[in-house]
PDB file of N, CA and C in Angstrom:
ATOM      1  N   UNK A   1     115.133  97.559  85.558  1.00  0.00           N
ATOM      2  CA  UNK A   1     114.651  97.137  86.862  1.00  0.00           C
ATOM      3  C   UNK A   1     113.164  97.427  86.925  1.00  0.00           C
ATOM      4  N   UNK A   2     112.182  96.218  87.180  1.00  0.00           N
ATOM      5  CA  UNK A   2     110.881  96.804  87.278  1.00  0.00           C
ATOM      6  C   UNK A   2     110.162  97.168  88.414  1.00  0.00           C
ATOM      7  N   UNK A   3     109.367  97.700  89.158  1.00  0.00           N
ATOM      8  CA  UNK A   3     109.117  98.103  90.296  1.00  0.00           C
ATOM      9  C   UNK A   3     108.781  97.147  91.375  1.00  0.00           C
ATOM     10  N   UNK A   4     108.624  96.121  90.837  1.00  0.00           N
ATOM     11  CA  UNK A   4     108.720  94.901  92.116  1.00  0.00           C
ATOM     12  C   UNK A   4     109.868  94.574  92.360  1.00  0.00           C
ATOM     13  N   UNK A   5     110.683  94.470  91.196  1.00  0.00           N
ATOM     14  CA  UNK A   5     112.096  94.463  91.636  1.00  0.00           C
ATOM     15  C   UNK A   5     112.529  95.128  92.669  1.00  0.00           C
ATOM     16  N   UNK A   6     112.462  96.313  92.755  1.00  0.00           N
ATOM     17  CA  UNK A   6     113.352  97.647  92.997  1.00  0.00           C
ATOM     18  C   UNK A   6     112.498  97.545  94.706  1.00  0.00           C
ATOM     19  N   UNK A   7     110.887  97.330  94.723  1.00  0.00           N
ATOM     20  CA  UNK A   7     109.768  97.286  96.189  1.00  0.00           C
ATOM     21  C   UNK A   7     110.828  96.040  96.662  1.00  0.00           C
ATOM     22  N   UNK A   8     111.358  94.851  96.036  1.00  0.00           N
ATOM     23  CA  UNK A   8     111.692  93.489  96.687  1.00  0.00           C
ATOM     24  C   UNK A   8     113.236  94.012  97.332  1.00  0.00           C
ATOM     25  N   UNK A   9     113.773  94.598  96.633  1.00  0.00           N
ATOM     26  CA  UNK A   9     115.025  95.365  97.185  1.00  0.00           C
ATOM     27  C   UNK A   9     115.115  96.070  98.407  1.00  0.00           C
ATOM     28  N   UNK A  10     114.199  96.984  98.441  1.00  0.00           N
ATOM     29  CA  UNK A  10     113.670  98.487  99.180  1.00  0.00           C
ATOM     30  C   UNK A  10     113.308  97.057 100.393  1.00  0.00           C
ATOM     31  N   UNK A  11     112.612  96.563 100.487  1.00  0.00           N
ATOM     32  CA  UNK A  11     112.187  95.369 101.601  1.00  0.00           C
ATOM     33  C   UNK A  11     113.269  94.763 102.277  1.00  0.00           C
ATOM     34  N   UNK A  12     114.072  93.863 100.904  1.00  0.00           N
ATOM     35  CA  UNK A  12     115.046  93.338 102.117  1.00  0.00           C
ATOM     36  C   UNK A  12     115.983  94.599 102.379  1.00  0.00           C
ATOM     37  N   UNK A  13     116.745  95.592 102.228  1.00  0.00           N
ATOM     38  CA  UNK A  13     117.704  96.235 102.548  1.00  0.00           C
ATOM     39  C   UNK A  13     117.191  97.008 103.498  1.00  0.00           C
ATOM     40  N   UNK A  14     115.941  97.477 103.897  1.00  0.00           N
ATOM     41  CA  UNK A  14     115.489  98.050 104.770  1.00  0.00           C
ATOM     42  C   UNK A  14     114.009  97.951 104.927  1.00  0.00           C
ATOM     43  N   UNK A  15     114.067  97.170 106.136  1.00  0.00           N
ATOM     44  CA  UNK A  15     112.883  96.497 105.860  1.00  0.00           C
ATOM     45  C   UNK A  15     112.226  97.529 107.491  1.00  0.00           C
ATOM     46  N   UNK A  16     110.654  97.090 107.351  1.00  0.00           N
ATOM     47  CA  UNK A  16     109.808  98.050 108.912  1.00  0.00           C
ATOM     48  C   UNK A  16     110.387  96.930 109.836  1.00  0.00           C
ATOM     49  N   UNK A  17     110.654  98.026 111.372  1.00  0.00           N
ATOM     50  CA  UNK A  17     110.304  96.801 112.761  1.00  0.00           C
ATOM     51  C   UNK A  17     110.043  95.442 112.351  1.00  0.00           C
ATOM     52  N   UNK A  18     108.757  95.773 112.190  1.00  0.00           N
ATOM     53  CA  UNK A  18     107.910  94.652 111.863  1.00  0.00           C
ATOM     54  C   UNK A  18     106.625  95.204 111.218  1.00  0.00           C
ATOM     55  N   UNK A  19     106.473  93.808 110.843  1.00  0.00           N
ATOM     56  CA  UNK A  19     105.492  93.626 109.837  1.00  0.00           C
ATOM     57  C   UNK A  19     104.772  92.244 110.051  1.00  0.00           C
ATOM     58  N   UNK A  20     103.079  93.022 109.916  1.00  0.00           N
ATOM     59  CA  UNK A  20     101.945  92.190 110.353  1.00  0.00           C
ATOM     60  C   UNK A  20     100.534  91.943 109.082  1.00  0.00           C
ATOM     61  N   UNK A  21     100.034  91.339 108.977  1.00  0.00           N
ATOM     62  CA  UNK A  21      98.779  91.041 108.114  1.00  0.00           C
ATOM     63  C   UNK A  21      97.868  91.576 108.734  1.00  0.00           C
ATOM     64  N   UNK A  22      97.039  92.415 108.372  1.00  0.00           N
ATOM     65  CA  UNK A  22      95.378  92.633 109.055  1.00  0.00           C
ATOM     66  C   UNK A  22      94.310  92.565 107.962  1.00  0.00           C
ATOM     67  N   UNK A  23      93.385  91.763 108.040  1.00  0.00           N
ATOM     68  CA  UNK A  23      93.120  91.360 106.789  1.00  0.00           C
ATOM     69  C   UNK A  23      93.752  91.276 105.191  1.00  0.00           C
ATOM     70  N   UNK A  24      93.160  92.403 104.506  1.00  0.00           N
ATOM     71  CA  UNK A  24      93.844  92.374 103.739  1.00  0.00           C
ATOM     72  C   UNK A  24      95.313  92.876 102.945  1.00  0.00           C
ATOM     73  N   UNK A  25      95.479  93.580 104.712  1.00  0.00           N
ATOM     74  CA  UNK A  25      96.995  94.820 104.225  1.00  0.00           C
ATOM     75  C   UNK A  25      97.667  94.004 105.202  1.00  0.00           C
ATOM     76  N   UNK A  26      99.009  94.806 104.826  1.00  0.00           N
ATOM     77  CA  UNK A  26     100.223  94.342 105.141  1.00  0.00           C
ATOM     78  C   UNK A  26     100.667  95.579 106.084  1.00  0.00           C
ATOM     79  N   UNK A  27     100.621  95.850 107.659  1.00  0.00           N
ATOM     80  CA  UNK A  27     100.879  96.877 108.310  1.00  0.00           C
ATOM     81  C   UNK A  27     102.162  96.823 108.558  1.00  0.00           C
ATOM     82  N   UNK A  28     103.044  97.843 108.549  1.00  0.00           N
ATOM     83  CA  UNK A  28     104.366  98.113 108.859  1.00  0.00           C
ATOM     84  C   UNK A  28     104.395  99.132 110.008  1.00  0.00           C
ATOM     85  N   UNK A  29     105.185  98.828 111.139  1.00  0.00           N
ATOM     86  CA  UNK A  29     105.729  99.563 112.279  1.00  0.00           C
ATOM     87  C   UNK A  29     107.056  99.546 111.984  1.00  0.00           C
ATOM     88  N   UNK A  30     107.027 100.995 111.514  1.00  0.00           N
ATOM     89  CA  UNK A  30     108.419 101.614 111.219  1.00  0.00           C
ATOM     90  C   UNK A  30     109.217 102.063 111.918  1.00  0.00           C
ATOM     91  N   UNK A  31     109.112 102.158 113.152  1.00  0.00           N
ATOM     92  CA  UNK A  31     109.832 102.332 114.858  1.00  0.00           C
ATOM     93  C   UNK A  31     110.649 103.874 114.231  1.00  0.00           C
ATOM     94  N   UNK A  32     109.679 104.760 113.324  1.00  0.00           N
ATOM     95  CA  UNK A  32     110.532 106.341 113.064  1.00  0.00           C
ATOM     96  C   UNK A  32     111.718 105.857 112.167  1.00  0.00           C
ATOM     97  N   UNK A  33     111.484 104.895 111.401  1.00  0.00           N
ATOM     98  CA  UNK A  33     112.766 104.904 110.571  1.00  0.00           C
ATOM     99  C   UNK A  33     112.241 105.478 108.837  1.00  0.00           C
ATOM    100  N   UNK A  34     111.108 105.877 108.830  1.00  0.00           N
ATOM    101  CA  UNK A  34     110.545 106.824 107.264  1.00  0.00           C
ATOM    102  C   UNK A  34     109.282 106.178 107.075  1.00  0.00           C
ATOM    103  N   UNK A  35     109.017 106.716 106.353  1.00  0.00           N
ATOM    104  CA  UNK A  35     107.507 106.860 105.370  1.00  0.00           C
ATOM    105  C   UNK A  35     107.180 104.995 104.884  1.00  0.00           C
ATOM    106  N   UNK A  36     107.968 104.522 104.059  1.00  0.00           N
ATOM    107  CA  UNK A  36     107.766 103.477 103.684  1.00  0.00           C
ATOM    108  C   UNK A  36     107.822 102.594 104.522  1.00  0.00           C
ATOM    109  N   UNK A  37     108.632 102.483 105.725  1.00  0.00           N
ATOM    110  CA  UNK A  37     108.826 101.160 106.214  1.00  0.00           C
ATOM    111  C   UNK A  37     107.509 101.696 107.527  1.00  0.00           C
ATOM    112  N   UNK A  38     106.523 102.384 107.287  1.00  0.00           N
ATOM    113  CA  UNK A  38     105.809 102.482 108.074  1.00  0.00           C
ATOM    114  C   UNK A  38     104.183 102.882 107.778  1.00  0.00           C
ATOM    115  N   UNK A  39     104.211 102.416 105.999  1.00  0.00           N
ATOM    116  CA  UNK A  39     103.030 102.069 105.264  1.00  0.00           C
ATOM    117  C   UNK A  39     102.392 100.865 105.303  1.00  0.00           C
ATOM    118  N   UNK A  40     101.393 101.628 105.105  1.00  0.00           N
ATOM    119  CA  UNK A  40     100.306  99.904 104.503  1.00  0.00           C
ATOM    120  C   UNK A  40     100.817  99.435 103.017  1.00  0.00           C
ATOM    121  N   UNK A  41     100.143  98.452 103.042  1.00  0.00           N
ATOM    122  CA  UNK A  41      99.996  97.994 101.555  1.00  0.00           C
ATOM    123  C   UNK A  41      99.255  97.000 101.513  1.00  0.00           C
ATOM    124  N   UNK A  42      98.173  97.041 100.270  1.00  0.00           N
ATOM    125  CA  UNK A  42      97.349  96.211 100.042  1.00  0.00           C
ATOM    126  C   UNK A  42      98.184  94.608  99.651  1.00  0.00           C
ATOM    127  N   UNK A  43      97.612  93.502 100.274  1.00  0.00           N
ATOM    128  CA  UNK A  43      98.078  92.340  99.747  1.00  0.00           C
ATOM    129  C   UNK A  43      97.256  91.042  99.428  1.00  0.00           C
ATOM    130  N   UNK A  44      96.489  91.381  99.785  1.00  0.00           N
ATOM    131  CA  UNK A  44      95.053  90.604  98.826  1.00  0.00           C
ATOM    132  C   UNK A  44      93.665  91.992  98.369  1.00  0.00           C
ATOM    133  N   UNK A  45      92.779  90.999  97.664  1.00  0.00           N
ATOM    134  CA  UNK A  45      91.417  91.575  97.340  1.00  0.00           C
ATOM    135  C   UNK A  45      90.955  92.654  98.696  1.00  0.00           C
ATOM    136  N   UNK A  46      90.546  93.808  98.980  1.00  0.00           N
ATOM    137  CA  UNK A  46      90.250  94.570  99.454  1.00  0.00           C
ATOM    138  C   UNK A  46      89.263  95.289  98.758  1.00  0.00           C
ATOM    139  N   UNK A  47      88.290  95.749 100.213  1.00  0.00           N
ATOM    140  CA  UNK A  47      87.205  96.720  99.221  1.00  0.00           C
ATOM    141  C   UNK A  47      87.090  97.939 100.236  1.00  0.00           C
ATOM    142  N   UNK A  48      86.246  99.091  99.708  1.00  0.00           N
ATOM    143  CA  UNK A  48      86.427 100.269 100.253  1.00  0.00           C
ATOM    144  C   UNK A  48      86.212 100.029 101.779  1.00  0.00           C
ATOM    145  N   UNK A  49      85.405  99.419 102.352  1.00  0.00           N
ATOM    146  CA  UNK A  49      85.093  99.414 103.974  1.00  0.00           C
ATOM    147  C   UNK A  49      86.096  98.780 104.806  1.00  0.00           C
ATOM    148  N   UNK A  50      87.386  98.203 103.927  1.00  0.00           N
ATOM    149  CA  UNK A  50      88.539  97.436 104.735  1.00  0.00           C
ATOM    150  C   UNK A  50      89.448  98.517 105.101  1.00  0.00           C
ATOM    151  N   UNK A  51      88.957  99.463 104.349  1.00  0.00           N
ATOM    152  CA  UNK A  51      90.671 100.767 104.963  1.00  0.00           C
ATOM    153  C   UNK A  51      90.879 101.391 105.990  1.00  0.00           C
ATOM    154  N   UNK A  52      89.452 101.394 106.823  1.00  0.00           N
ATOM    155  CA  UNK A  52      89.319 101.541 107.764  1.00  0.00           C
ATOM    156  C   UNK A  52      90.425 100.572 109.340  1.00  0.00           C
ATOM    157  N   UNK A  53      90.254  99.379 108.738  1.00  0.00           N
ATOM    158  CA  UNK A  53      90.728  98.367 109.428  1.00  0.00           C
ATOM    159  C   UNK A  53      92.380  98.605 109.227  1.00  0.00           C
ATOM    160  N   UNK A  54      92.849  99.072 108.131  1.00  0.00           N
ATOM    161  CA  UNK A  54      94.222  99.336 108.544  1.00  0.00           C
ATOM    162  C   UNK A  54      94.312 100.759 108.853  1.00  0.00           C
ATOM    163  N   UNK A  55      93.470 101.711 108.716  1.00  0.00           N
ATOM    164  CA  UNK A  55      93.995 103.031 109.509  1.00  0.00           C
ATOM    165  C   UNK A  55      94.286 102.412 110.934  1.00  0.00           C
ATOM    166  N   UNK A  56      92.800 102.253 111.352  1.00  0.00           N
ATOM    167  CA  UNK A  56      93.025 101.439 112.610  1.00  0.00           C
ATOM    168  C   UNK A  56      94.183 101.349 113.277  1.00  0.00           C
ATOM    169  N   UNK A  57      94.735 100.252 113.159  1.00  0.00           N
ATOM    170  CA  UNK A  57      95.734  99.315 112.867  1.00  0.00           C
ATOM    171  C   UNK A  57      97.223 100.163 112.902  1.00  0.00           C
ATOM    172  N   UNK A  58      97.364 101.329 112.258  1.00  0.00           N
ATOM    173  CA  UNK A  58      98.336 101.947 112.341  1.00  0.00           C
ATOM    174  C   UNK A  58      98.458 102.976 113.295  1.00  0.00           C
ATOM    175  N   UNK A  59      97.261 103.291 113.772  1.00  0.00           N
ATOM    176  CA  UNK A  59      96.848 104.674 114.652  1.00  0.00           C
ATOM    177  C   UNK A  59      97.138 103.730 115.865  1.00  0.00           C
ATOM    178  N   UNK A  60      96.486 102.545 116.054  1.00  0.00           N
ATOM    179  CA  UNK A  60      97.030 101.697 117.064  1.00  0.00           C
ATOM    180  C   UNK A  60      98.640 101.529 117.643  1.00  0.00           C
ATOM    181  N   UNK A  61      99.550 101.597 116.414  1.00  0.00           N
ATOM    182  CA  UNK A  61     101.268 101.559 116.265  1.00  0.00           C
ATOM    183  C   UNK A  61     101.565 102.972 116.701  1.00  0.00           C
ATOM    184  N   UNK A  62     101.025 104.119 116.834  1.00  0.00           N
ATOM    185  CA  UNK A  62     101.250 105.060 116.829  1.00  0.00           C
ATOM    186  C   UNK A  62     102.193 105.837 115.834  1.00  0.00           C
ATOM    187  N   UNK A  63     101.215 105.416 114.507  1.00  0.00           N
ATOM    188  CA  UNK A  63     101.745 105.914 113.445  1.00  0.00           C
ATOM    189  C   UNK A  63     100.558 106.693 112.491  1.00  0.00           C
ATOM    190  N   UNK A  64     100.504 107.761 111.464  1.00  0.00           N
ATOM    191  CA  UNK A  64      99.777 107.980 111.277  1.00  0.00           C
ATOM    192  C   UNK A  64      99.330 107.108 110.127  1.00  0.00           C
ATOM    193  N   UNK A  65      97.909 107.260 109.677  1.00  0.00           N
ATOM    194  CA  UNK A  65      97.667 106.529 108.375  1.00  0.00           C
ATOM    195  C   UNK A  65      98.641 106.637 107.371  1.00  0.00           C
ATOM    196  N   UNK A  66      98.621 105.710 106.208  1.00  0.00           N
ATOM    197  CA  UNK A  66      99.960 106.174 105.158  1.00  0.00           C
ATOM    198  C   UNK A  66     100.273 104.555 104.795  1.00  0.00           C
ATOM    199  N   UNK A  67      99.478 104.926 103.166  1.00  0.00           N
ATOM    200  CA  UNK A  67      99.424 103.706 102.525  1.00  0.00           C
ATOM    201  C   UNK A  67     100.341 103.979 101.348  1.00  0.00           C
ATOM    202  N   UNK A  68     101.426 102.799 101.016  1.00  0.00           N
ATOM    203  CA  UNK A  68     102.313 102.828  99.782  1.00  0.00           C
ATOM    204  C   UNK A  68     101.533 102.160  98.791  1.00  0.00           C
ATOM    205  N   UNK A  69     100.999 103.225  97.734  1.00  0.00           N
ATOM    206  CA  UNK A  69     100.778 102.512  96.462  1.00  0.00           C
ATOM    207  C   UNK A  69     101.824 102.324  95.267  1.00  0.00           C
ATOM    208  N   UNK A  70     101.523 101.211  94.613  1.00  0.00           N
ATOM    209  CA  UNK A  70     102.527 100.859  93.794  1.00  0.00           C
ATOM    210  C   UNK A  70     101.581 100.783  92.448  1.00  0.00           C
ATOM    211  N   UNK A  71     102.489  99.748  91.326  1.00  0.00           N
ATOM    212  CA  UNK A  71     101.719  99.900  90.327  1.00  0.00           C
ATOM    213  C   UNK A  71     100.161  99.569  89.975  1.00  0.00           C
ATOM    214  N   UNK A  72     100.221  98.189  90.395  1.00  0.00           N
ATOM    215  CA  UNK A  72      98.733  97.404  90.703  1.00  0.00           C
ATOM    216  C   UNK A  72      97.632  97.924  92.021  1.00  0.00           C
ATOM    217  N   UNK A  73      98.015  99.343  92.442  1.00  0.00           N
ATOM    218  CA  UNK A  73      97.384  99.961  93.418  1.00  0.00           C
ATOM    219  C   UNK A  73      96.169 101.011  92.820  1.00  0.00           C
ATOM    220  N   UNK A  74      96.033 101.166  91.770  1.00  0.00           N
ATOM    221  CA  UNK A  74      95.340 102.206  90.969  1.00  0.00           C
ATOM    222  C   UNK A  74      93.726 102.195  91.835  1.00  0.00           C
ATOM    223  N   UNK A  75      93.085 101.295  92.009  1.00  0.00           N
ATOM    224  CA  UNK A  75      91.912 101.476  92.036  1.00  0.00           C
ATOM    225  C   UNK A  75      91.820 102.295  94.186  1.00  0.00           C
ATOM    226  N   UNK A  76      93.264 101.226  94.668  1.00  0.00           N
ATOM    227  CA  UNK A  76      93.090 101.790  95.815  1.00  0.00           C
ATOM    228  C   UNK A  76      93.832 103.095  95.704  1.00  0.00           C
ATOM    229  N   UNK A  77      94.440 103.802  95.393  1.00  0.00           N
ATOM    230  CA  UNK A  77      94.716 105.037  94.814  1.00  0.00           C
ATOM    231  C   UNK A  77      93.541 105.855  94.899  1.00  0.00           C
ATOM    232  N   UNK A  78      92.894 105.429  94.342  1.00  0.00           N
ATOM    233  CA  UNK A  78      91.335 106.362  93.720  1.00  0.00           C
ATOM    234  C   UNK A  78      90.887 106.315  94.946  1.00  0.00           C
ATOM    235  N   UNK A  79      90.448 105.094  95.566  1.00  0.00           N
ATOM    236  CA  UNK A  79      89.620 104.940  96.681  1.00  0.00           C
ATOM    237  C   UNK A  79      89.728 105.827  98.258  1.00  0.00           C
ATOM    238  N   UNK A  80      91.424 106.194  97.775  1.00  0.00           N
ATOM    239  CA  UNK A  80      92.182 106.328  99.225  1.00  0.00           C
ATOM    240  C   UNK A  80      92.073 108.211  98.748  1.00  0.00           C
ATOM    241  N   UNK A  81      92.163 108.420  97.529  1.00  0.00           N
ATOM    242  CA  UNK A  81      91.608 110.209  97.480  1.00  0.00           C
ATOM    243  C   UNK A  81      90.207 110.456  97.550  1.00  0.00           C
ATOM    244  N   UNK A  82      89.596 109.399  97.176  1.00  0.00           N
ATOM    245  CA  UNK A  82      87.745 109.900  97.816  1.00  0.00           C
ATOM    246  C   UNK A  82      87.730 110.091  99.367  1.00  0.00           C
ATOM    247  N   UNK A  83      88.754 109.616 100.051  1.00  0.00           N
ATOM    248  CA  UNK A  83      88.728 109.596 101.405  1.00  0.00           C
ATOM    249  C   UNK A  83      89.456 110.806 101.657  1.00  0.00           C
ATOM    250  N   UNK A  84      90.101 111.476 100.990  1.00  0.00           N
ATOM    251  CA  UNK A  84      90.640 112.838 101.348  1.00  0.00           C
ATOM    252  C   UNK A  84      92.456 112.593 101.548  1.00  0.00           C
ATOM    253  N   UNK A  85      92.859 111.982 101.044  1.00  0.00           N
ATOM    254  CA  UNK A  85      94.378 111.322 101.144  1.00  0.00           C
ATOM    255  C   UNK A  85      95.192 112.081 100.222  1.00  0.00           C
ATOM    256  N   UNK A  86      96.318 112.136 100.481  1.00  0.00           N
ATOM    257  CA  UNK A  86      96.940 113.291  98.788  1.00  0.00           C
ATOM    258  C   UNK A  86      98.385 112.361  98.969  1.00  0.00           C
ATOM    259  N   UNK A  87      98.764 112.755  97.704  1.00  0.00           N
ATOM    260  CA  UNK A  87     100.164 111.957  97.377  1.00  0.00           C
ATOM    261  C   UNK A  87     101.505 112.881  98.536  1.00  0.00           C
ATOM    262  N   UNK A  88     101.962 111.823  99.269  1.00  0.00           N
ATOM    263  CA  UNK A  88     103.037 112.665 100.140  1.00  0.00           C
ATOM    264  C   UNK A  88     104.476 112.116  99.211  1.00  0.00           C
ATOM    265  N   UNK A  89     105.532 112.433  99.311  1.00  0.00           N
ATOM    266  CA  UNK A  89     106.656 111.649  99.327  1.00  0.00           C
ATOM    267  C   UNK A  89     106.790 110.596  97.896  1.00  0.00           C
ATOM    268  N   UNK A  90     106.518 111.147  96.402  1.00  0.00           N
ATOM    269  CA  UNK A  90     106.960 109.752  95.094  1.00  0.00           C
ATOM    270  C   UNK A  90     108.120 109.641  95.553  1.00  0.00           C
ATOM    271  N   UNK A  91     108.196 108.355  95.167  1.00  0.00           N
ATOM    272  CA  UNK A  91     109.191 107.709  94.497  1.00  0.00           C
ATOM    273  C   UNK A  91     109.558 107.649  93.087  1.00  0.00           C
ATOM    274  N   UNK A  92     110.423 108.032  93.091  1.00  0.00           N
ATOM    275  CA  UNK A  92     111.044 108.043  91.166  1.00  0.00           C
ATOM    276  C   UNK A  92     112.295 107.281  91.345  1.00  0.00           C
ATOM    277  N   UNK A  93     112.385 106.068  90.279  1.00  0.00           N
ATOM    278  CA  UNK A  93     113.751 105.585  90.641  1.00  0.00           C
ATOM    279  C   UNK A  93     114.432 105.619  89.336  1.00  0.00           C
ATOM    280  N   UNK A  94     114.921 105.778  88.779  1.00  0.00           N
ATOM    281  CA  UNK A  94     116.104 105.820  87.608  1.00  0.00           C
ATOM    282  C   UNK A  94     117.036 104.201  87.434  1.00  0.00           C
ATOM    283  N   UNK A  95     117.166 103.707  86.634  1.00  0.00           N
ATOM    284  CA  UNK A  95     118.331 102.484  86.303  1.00  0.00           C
ATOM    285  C   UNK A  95     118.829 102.712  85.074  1.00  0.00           C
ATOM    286  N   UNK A  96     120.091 102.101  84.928  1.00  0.00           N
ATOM    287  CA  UNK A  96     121.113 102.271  84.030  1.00  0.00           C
ATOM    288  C   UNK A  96     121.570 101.230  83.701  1.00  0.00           C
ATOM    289  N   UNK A  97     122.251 100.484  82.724  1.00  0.00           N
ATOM    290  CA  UNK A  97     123.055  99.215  82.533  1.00  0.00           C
ATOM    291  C   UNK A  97     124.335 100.079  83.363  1.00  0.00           C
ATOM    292  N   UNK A  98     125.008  99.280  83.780  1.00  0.00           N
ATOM    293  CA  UNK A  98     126.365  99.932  84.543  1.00  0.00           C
ATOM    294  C   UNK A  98     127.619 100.078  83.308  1.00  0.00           C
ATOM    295  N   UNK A  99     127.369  99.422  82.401  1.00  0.00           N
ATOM    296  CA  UNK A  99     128.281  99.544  81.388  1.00  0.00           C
ATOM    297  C   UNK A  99     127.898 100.827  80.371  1.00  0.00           C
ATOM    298  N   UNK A 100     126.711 101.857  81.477  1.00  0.00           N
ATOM    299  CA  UNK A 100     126.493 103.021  80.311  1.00  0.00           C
ATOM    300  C   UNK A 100     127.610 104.130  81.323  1.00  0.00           C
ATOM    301  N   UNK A 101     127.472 104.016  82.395  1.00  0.00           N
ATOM    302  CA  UNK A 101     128.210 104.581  83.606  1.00  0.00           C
ATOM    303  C   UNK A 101     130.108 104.790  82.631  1.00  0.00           C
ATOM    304  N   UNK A 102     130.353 105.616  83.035  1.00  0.00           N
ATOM    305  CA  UNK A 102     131.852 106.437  82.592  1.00  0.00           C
ATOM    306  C   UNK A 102     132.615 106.512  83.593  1.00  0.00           C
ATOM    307  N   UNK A 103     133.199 105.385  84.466  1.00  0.00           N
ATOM    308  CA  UNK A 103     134.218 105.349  85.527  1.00  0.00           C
ATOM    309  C   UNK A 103     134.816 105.854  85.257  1.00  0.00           C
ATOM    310  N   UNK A 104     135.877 106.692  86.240  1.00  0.00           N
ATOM    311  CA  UNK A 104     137.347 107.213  86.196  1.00  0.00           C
ATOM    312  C   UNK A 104     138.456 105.951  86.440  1.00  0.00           C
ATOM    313  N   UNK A 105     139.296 107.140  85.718  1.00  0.00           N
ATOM    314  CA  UNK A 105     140.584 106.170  85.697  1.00  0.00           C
ATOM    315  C   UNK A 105     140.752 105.645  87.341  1.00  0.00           C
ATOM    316  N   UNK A 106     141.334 104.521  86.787  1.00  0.00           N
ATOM    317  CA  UNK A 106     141.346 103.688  88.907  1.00  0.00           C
ATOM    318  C   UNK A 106     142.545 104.634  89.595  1.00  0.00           C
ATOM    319  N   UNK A 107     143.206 104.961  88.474  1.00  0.00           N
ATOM    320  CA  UNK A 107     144.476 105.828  89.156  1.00  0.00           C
ATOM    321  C   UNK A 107     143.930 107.760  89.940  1.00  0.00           C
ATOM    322  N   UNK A 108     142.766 107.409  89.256  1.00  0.00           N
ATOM    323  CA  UNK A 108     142.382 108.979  89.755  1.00  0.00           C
ATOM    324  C   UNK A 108     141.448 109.424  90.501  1.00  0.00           C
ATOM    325  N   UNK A 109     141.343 108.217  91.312  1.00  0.00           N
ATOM    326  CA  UNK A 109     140.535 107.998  93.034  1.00  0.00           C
ATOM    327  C   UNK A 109     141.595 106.873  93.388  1.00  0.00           C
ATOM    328  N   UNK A 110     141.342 106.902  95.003  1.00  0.00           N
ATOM    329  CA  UNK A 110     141.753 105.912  95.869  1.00  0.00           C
ATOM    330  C   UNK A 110     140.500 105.546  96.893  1.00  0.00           C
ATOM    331  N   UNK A 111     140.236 104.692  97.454  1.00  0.00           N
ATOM    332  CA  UNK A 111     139.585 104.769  98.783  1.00  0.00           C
ATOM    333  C   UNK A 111     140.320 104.853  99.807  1.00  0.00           C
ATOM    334  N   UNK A 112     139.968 105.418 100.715  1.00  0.00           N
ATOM    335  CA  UNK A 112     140.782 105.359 102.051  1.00  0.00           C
ATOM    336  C   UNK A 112     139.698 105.705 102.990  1.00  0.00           C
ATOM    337  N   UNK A 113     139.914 105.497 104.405  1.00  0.00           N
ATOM    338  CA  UNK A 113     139.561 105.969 105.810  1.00  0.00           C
ATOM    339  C   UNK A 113     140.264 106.421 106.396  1.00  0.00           C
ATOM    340  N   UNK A 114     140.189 107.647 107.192  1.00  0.00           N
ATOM    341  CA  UNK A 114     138.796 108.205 106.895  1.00  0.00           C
ATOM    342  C   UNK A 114     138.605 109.230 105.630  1.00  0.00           C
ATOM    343  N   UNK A 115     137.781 109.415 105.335  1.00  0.00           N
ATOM    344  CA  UNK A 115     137.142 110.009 103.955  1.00  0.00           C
ATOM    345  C   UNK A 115     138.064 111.343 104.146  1.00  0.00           C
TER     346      UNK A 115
END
C-alpha cells in the first residue's frame, strides 16, 4: 500500500466537516473529530509567505495551526520548522498481503452480539 493510497483511504473513511481551498492549501474543519481531519495540506505550488494564509484560515475555524505533511511535503516540512513547528502525532502504517495473516480455525471463534 503506498501512502497516497492509504491518505485516499484515511479521506474517504473519515473525512474533515469540511473541506475548503485557500490558495494553495487545502483547509480542513475537523468539528473535534482529530488531528488529521483538521490539517492543512499543501495542494498546489506554495511558497514560504503563503503559510501564513492558511494559519489564518484555521485560527479563523477555531482550530489551531496543524499542517499534515506527507511524502512530497519535504521542502514544506523544512519551511514549517524554520517557523518553529515540531512533529506532533506520526503516522506509521504497516501492510501485509492477507494471505501472510494465520487465521484461526472458523470453529474456534464465533461472532455474536453482544460481544
Amino acid at each position: 500500500m503506498t501512502p497516497e493510497v492509504l491518505f485516499a483511504a484515511m479521506e474517504a473513511t473519515w473525512p474533515a466537516a469540511a473541506s475548503m481551498r485557500q490558495g494553495p492549501w487545502a483547509i480542513r474543519d475537523g468539528k473535534g473529530g482529530g488531528k488529521r481531519v483538521s490539517a492543512a495540506t499543501a495542494e498546489a505550488d506554495w511558497h514560504p509567505d503563503d503559510i501564513p494564509q492558511a494559519e489564518s484560515a484555521m485560527v479563523a475555524l477555531g482550530q489551531p495551526p496543524l499542517f499534515l505533511i506527507r511524502e512530497q511535503d519535504a521542502a514544506l516540512d523544512v519551511a514549517l520548522m524554520a517557523r518553529g513547528y515540531r512533529v506532533v502525532d506520526p503516522v506509521v502504517a504497516y501492510a501485509m498481503p492477507l494471505t501472510a495473516v494465520d487465521l484461526p480455525d472458523p470453529m474456534t471463534t464465533f461472532p455474536h452480539w453482544p460481544p
